[in-house]
N, C-alpha and C. Protein backbone atom coordinates (compact mmCIF):
# COMPACT_ATOMS: atom_id res chain seq x y z
N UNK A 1 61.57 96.33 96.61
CA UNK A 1 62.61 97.15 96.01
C UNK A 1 63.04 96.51 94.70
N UNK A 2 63.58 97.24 93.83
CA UNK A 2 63.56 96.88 92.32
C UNK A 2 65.16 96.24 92.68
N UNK A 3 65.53 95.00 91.68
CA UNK A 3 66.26 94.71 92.23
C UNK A 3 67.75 95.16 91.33
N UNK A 4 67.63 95.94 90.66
CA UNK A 4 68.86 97.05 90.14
C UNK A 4 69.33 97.97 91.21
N UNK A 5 68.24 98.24 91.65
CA UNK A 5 68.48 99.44 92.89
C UNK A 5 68.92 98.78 93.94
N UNK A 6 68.62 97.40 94.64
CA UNK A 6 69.31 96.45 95.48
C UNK A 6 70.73 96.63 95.22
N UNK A 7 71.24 96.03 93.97
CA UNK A 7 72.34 95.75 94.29
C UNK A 7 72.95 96.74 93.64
N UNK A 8 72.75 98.07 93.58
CA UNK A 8 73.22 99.73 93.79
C UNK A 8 73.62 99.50 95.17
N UNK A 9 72.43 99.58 95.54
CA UNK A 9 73.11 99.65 96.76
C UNK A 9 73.96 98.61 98.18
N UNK A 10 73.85 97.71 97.25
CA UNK A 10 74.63 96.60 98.19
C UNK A 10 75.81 96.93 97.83
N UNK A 11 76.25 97.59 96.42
CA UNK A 11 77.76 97.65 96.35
C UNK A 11 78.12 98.80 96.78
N UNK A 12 77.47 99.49 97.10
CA UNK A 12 77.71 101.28 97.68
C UNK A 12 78.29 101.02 99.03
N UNK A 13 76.94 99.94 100.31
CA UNK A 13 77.44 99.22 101.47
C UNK A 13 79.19 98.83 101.41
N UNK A 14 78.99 97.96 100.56
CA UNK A 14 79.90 96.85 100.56
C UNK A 14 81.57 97.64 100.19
N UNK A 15 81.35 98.45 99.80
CA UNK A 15 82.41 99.25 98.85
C UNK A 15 83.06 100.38 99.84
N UNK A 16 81.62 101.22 100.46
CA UNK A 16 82.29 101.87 102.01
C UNK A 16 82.75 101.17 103.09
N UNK A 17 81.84 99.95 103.18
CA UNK A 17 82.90 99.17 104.83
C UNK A 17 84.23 99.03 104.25
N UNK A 18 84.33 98.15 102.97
CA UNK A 18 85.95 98.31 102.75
C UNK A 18 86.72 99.48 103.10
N UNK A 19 86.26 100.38 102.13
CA UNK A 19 87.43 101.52 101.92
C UNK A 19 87.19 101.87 103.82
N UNK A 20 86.31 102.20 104.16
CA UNK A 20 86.00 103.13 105.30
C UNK A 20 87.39 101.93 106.61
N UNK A 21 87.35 100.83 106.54
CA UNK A 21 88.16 100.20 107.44
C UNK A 21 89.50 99.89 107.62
N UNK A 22 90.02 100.35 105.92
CA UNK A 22 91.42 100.76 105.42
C UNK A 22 91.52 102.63 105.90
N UNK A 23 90.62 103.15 105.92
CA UNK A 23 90.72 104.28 106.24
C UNK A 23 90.58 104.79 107.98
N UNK A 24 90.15 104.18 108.05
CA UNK A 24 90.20 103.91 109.49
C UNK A 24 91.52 103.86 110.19
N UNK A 25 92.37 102.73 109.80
CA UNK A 25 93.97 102.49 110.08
C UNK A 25 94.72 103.39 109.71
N UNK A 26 94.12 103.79 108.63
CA UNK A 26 95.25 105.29 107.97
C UNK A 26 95.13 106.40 108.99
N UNK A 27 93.76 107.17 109.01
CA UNK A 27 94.11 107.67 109.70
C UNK A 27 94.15 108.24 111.55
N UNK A 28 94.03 106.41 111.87
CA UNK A 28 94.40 106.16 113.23
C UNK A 28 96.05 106.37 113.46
N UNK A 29 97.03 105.82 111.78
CA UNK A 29 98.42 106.42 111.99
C UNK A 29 99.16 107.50 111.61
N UNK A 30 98.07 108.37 111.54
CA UNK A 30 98.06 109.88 111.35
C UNK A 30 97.55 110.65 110.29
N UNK A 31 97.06 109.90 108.97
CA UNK A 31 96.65 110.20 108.05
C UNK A 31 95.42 111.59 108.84
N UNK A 32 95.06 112.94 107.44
CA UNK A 32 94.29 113.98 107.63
C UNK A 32 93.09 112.75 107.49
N UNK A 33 92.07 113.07 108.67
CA UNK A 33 90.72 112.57 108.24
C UNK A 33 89.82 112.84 107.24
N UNK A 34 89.89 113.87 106.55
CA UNK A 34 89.07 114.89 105.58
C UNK A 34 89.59 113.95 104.19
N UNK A 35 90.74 113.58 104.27
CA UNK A 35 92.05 112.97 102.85
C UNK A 35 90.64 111.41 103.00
N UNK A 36 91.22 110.92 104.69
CA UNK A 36 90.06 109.69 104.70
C UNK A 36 88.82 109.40 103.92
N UNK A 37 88.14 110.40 104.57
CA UNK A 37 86.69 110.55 104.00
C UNK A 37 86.52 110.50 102.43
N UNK A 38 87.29 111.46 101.77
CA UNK A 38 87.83 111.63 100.83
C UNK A 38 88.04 110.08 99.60
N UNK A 39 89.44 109.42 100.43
CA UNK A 39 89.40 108.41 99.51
C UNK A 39 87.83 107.33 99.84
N UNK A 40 87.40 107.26 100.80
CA UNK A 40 86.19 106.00 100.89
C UNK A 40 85.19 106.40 100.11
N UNK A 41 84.73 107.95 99.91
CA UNK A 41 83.82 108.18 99.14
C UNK A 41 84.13 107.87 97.63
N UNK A 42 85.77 108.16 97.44
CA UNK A 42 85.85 107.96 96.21
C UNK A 42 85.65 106.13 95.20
N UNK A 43 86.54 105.58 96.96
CA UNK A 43 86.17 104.09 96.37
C UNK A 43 84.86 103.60 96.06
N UNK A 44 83.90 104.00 97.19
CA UNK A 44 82.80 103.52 97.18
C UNK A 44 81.63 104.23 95.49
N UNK A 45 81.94 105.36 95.27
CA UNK A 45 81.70 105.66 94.09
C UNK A 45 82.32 105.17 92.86
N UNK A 46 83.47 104.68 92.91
CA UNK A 46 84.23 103.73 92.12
C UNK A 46 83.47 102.24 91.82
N UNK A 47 83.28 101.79 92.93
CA UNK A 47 82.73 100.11 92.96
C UNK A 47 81.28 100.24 92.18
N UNK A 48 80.21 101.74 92.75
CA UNK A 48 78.95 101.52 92.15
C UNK A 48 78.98 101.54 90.73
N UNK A 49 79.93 102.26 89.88
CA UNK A 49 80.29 102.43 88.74
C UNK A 49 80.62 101.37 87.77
N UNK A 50 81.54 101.22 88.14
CA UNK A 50 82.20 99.72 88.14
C UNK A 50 81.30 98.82 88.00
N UNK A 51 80.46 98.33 89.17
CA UNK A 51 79.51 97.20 89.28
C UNK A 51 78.23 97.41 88.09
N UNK A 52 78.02 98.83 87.94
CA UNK A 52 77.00 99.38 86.85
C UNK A 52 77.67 99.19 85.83
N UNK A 53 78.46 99.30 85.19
CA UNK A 53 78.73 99.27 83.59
C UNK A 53 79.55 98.17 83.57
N UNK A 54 79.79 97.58 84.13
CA UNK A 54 81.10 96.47 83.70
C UNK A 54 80.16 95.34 83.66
């Protein structure tokens, strides 16, 4: 595997367990799950971005 595309995707991993385990707690205390899904995709598209141009 080319190793640009590695660490695409190690930060894509790395970027959903975060958000996804803060989201998790949210909305285990009632948060809409859809809002959940919502912000982890957004973080995790945030971090690959991020990690790409910065």
């Amino acid at each position: 595997m080319e190793e640009s595309k590695k660490d695409w995707l190690s930060a894509l991993v790395t970027a959903s367990l975060g958000a996804g385990i803060i989201t998790s707690f949210a909305v285990s205390q009632g948060q809409n799950p859809l809002i959940g899904i919502g912000i982890t995709a957004f973080a995790a598209t945030a971090a690959v971005i991020l990690d790409r141009y910065a």
